[in-house]
Protein backbone atom coordinates (compact mmCIF):
# COMPACT_ATOMS: atom_id res chain seq x y z
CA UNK A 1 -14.96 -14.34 9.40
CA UNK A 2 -11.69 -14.26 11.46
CA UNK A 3 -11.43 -11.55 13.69
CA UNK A 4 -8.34 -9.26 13.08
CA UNK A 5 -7.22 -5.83 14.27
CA UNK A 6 -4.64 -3.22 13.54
CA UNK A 7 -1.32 -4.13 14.17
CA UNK A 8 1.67 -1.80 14.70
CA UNK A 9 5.51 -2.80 16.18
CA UNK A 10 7.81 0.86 16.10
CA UNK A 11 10.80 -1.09 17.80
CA UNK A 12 12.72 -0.65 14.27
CA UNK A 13 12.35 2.87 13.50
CA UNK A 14 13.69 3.14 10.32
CA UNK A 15 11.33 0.09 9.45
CA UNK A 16 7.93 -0.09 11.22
CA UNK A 17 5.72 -2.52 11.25
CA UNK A 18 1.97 -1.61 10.26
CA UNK A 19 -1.02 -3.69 9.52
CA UNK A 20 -3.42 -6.02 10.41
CA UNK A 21 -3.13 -8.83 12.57
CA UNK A 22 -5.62 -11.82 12.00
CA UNK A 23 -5.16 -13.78 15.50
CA UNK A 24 -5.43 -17.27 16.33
CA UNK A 25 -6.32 -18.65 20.26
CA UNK A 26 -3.58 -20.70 20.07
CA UNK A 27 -0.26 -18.59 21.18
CA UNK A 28 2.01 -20.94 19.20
CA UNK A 29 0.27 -20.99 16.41
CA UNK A 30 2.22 -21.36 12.59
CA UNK A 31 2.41 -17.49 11.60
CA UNK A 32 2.16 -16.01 7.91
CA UNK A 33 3.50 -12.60 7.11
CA UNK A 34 1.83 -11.08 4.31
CA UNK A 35 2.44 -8.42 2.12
CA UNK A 36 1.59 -6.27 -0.73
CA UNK A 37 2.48 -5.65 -4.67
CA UNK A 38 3.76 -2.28 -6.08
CA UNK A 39 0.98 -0.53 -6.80
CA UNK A 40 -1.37 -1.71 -3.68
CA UNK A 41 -1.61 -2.40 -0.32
CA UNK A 42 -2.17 -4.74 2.80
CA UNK A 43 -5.79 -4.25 2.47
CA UNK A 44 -6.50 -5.69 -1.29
CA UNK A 45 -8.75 -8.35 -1.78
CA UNK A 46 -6.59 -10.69 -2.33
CA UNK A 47 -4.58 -10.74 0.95
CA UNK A 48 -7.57 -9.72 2.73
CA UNK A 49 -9.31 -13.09 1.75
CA UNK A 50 -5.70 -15.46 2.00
CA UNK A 51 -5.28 -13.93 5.71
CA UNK A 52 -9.14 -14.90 6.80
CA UNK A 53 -8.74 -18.61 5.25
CA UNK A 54 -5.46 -19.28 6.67
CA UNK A 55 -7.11 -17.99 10.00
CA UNK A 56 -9.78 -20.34 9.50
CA UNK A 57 -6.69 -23.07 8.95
CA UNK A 58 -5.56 -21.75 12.80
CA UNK A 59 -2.76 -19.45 12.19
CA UNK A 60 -1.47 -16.05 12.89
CA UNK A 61 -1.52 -13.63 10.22
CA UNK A 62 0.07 -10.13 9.67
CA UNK A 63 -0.55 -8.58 6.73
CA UNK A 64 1.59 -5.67 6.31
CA UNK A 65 2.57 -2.30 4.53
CA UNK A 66 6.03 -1.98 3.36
CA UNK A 67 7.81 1.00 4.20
CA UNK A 68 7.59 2.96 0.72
CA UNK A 69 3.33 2.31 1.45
CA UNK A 70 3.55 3.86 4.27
CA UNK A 71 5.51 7.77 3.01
CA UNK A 72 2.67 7.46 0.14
CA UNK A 73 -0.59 6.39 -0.09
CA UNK A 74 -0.61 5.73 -3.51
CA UNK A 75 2.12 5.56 -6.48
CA UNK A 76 4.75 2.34 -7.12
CA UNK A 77 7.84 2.03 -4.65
CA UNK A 78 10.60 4.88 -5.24
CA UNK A 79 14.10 4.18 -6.90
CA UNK A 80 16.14 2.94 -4.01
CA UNK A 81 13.06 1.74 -1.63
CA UNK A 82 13.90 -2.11 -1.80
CA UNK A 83 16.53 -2.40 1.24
CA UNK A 84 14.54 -0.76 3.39
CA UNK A 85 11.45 -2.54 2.35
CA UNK A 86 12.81 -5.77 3.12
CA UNK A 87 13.83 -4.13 6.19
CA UNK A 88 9.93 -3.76 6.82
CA UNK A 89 9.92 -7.35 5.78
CA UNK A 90 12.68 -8.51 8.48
CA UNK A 91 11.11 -6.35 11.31
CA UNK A 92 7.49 -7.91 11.08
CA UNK A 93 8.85 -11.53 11.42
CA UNK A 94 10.70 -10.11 14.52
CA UNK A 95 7.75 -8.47 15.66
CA UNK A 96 5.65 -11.78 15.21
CA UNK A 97 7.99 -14.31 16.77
CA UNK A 98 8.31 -11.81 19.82
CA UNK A 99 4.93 -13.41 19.94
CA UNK A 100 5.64 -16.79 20.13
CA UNK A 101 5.00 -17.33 16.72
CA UNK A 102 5.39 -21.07 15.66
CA UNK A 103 6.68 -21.78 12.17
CA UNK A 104 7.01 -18.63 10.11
CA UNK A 105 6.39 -18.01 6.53
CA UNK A 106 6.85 -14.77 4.46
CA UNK A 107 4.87 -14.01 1.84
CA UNK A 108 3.50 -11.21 -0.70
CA UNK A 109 1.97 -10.24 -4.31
CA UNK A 110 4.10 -9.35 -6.85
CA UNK A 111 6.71 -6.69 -5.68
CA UNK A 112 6.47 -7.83 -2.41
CA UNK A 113 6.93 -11.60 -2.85
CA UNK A 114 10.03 -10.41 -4.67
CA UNK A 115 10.96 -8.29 -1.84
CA UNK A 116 10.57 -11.71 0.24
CA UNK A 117 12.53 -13.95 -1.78
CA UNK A 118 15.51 -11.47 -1.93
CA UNK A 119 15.13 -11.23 1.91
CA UNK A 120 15.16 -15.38 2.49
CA UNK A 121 17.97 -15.75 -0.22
CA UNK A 122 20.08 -13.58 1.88
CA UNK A 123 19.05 -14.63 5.12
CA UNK A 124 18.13 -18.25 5.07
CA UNK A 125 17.37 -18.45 8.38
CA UNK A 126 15.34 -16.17 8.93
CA UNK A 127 11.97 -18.06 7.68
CA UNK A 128 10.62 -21.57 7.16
CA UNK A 129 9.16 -21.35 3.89
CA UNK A 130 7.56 -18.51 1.15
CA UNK A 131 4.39 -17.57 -0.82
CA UNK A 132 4.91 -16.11 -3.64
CA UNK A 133 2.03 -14.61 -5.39
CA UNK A 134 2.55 -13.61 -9.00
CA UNK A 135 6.23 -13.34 -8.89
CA UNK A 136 7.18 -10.60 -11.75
CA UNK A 137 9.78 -12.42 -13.24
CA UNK A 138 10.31 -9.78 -15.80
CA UNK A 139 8.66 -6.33 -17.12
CA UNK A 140 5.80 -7.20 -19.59
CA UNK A 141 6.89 -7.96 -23.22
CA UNK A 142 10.56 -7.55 -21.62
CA UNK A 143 11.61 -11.26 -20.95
CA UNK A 144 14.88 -10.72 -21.11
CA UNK A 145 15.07 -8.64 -18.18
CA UNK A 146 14.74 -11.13 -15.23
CA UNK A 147 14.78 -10.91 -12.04
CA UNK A 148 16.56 -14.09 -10.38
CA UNK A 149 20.12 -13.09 -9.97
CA UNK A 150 19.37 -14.50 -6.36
CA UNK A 151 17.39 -17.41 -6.95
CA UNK A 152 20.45 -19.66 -6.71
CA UNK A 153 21.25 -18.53 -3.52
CA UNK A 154 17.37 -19.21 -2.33
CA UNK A 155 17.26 -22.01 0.20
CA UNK A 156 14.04 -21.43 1.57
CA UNK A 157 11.15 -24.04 -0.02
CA UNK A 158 8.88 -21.92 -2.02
CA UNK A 159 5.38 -22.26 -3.21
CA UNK A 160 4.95 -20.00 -6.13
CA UNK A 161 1.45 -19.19 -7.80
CA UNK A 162 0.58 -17.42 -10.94
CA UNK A 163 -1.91 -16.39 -13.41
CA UNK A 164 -1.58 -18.52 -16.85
CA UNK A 165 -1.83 -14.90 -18.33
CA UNK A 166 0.60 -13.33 -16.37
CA UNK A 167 2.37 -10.74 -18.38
CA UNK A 168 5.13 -10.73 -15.93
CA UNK A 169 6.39 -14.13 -16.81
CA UNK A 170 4.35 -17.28 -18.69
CA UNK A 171 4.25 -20.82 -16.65
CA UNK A 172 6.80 -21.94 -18.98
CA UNK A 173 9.40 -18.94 -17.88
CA UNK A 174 8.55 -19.45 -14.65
CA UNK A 175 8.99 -23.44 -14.72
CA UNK A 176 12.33 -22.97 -15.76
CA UNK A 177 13.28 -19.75 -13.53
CA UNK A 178 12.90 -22.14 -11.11
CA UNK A 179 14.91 -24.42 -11.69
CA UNK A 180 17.91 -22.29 -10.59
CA UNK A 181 16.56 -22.43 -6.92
CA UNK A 182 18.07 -25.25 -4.98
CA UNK A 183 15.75 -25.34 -2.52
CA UNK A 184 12.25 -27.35 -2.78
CA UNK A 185 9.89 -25.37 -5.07
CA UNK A 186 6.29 -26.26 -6.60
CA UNK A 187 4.11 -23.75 -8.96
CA UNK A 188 0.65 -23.20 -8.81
CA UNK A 189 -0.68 -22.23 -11.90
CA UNK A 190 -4.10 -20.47 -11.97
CA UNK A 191 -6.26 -21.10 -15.58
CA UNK A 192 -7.65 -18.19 -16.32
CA UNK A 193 -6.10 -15.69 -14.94
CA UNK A 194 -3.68 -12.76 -14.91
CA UNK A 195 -1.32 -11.02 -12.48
CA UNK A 196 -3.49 -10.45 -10.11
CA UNK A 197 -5.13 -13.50 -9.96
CA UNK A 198 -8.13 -13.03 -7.72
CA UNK A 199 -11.44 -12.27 -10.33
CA UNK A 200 -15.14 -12.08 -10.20
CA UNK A 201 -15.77 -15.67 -10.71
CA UNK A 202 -12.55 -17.89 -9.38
CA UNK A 203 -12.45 -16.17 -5.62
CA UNK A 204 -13.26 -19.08 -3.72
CA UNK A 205 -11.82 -21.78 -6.06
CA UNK A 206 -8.58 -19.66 -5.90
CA UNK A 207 -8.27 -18.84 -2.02
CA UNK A 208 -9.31 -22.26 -1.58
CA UNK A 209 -6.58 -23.86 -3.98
CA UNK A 210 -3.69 -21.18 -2.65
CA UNK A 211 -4.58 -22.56 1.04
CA UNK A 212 -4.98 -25.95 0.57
CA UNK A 213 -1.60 -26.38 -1.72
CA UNK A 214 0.18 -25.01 0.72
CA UNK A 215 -0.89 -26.90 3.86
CA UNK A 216 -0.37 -30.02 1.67
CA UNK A 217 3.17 -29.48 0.28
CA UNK A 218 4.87 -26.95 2.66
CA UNK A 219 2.97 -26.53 6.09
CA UNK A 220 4.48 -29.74 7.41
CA UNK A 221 7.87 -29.49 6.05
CA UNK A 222 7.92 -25.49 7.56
CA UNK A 223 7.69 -27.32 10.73
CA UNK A 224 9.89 -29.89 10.55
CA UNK A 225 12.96 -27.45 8.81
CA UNK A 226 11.74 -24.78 12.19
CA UNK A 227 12.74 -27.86 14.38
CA UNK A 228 16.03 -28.24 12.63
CA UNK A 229 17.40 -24.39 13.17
């Protein structure tokens, strides 16, 4: 088990940062910022279990409530909550490369990988690479309503992975939604299961397979795009 320990950065007071931080020995070690869906928070299974196997792997990891988490414990995201989310989402990569970080990815489940995206798309700089985690491309049984209006403006290589019965958008919607991003993409479909992807029987196959597509497809080129900025 990697050791971790709460984690709090108040410099941006509108957004703080609050979580966990999974620490690595090495000071310059690649950092992940992590982050939740809509309904959840930093402390689901899911992210819980991504943040101790990429610590295993040597990073940094922050997994982190978003602003709306943190006014209420429970209940989705108010109307109006996404700028200053992704406010939370600017001020914990600030807060992590204040510590040296290495490369720096930004990631999240569902409503916060969204969150992300938005963030990178308008800020291209600001991180080497994404994981996305069940990306809601649209409502369920709503496909007409999605959500890339800023996927063409998304220059930041992405790894997305999602359920094969996903409600929020089939492998087929989200093959082509994809194809509006200019930047280098891959999809990581997971058999089985839905939008939250972590169940009973796939948890190590999955945290395994998120981890390990990563490192081989992205990892490297975070690095060499940080050496380019």
């Amino acid at each position: 088990m990697v050791r971790f320990e709460a984690f709090s950065d108040l410099s941006t007071r509108d957004a703080p940062v609050r979580g966990y931080l999974h620490t690595s020995t090495d000071p310059g070690a690649n950092c992940l910022v992590l982050t939740h869906g809509a309904g959840a928070n930093c402390e689901t299974p899911l992210l819980t279990a991504l943040s101790d196997a990429f610590g295993a792997k040597g990073w940094t990891v922050l997994r982190c409530d978003l602003p709306f988490r943190q006014l209420r414990p429970h209940g989705p995201p108010p109307w109006g909550s996404a700028e200053r989310d992704q406010a939370g989402l600017r001020a914990a990569v600030a807060a992590m490369r204040r510590r040296g970080a290495g490369s720096m990815v930004l990631g999240g489940h569902s409503y916060g990988g969204r969150q992300a995206s938005i963030l990178a798309a308008a800020e291209p700089r600001l991180v080497d690479s994404l994981l996305l985690l069940s990306y809601p491309l649209h409502p369920p049984r709503k496909p007409a309503e999605v959500r890339t209006q800023h996927f063409p403006s998304l220059h930041t290589p992405a790894l997305f992975v999602s359920g094969a019965r996903d409600g929020f958008g089939t492998a087929a919607e989200m093959q082509s939604a994809l194809s509006l991003i200019p930047a280098r993409t891959d999809l990581l479909t997971i058999d089985g299961a839905g939008h939250e992807l972590l169940t009973k029987s796939n948890r190590e196959s999955l945290i395994e397979e998120i981890v390990s597509r990563f490192l081989a497809g992205f990892a490297a080129h975070a690095s060499g795009r940080r050496s380019e900025l």
